[in-house]
Protein backbone atom coordinates (compact mmCIF):
# COMPACT_ATOMS: atom_id res chain seq x y z
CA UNK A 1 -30.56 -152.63 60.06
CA UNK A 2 -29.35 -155.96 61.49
CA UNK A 3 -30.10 -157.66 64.53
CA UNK A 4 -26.95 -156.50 66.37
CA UNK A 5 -27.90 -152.52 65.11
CA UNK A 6 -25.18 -152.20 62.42
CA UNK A 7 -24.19 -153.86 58.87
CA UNK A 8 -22.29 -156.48 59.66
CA UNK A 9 -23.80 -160.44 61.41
CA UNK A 10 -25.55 -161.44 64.09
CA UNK A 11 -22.89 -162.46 66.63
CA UNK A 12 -25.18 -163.45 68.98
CA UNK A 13 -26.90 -166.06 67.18
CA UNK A 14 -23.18 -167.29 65.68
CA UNK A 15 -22.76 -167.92 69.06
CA UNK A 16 -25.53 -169.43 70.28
CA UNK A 17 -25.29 -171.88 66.85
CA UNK A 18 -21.66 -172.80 68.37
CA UNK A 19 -23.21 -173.55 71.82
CA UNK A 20 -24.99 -176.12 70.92
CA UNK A 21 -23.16 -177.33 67.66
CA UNK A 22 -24.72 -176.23 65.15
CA UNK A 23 -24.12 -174.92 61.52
CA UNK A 24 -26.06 -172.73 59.45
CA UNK A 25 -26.80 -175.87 57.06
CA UNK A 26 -27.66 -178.37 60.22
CA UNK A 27 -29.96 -175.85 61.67
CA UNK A 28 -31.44 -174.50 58.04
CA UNK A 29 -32.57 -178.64 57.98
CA UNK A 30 -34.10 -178.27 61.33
CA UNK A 31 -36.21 -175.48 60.97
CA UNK A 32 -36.84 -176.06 57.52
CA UNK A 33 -35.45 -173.08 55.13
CA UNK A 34 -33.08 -173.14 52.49
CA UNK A 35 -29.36 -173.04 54.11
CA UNK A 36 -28.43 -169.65 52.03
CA UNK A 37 -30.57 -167.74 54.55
CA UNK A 38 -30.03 -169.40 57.14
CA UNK A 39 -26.51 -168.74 56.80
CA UNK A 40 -27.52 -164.61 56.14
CA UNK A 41 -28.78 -164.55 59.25
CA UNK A 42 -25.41 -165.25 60.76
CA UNK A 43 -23.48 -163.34 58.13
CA UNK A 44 -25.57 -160.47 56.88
CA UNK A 45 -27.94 -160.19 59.96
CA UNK A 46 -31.02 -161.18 58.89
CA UNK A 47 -34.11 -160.92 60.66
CA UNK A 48 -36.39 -164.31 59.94
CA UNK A 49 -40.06 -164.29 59.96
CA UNK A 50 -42.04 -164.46 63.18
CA UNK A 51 -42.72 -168.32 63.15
CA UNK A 52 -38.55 -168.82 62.37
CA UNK A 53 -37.20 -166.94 64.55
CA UNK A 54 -39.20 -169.01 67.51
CA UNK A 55 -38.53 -172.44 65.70
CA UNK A 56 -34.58 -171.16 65.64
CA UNK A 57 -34.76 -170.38 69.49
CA UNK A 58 -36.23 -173.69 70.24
CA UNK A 59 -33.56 -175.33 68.87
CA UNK A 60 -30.77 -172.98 70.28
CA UNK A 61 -32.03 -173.18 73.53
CA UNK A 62 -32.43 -169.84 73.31
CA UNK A 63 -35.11 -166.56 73.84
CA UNK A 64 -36.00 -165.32 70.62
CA UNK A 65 -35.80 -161.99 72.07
CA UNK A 66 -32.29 -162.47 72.48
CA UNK A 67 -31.16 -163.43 69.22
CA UNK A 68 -33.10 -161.20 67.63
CA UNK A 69 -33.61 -157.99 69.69
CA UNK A 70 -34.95 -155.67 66.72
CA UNK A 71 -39.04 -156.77 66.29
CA UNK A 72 -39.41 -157.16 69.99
CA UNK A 73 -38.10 -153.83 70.35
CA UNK A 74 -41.45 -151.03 71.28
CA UNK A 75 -42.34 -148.81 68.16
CA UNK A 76 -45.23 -145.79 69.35
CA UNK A 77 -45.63 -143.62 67.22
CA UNK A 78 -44.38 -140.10 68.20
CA UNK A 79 -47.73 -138.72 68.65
CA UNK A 80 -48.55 -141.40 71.25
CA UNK A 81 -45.19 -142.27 73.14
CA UNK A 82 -46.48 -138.34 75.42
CA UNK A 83 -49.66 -141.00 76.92
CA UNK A 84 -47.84 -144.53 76.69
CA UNK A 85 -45.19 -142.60 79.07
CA UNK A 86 -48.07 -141.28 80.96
CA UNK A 87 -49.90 -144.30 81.68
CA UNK A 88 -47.00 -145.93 82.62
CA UNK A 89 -46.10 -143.31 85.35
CA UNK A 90 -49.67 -143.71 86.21
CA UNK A 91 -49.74 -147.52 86.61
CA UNK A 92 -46.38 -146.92 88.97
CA UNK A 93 -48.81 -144.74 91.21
CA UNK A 94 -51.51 -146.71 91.35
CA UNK A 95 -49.20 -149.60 92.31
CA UNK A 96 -48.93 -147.72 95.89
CA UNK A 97 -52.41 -147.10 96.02
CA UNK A 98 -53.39 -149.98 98.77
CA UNK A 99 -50.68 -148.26 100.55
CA UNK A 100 -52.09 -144.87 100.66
CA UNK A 101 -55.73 -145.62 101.42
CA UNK A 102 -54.88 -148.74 103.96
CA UNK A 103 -54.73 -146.47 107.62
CA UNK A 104 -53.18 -143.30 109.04
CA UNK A 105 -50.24 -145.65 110.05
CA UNK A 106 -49.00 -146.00 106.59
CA UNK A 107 -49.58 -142.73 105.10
CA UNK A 108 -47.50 -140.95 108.06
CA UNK A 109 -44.65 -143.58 107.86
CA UNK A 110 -44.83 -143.15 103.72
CA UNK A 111 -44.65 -139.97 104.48
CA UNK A 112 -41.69 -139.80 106.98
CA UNK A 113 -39.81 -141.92 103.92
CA UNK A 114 -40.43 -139.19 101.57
CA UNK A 115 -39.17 -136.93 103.94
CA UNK A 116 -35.31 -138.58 103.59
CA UNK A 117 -36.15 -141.81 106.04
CA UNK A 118 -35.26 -139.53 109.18
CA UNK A 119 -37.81 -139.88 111.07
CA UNK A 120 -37.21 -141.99 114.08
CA UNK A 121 -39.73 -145.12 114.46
CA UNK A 122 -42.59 -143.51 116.57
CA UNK A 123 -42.45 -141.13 114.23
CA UNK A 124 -42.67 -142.93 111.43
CA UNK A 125 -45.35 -144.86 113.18
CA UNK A 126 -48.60 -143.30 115.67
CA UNK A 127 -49.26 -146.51 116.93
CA UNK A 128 -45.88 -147.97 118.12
CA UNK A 129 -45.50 -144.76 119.63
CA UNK A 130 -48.65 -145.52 121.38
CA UNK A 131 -48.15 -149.01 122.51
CA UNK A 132 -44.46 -148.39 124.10
């Protein structure tokens, strides 16, 4: 598998090279591997080590991520993804949390919200309706 997810080179790093002028040879000297694979990263898609790829991106001007998607990308393993899922639905909730627990106020006009946004504003809100 190749950087760009099929067999043939990693465009975005040709382009990126071109940007900035360089050639697989000029940038091979630069962050010091042999020009051959530096040049099968652009042709063949090769993923470089760790330490590479962020000496590349420095020189590109560029996120490593971006060149080269791939090892960035999140690998659970199947039995696991089912609770990193859940904890992440669980970090969005606790997010409103201060929200919820803060007065009356905000839990009836959160609530109004979840019922479409209809309600007018002292409806949405005890105490404006109070203080008009």
């Amino acid at each position: 598998m190749t950087a760009t997810g099929g067999s043939m080179g990693n465009e975005t790093l040709r382009v990126a090279m071109a940007a900035v002028g360089e050639t697989a040879d000029s940038l091979a000297g630069k962050v010091r591997v042999d020009p051959k694979t530096a040049g099968r990263w652009v042709s063949q898609g090769r993923i470089p080590h760790a330490r590479t790829r962020l000496a590349v991106a420095k020189v590109l001007g560029q996120e490593a991520a971006d060149l080269w998607p791939e090892p960035f990308r999140r690998r659970d393993l199947p039995w696991f993804r089912k609770w990193a899922e859940l904890e992440q639905v669980a970090v969005s909730i606790r997010s409103y949390q201060p929200l919820l627990v803060t007065s009356s106020a905000t839990r009836s006009t959160l609530l109004a919200w979840g019922a479409g946004g209809r309600a007018s504003p002292a409806r949405r809100c005890p105490a404006a309706s109070r203080s008009s």
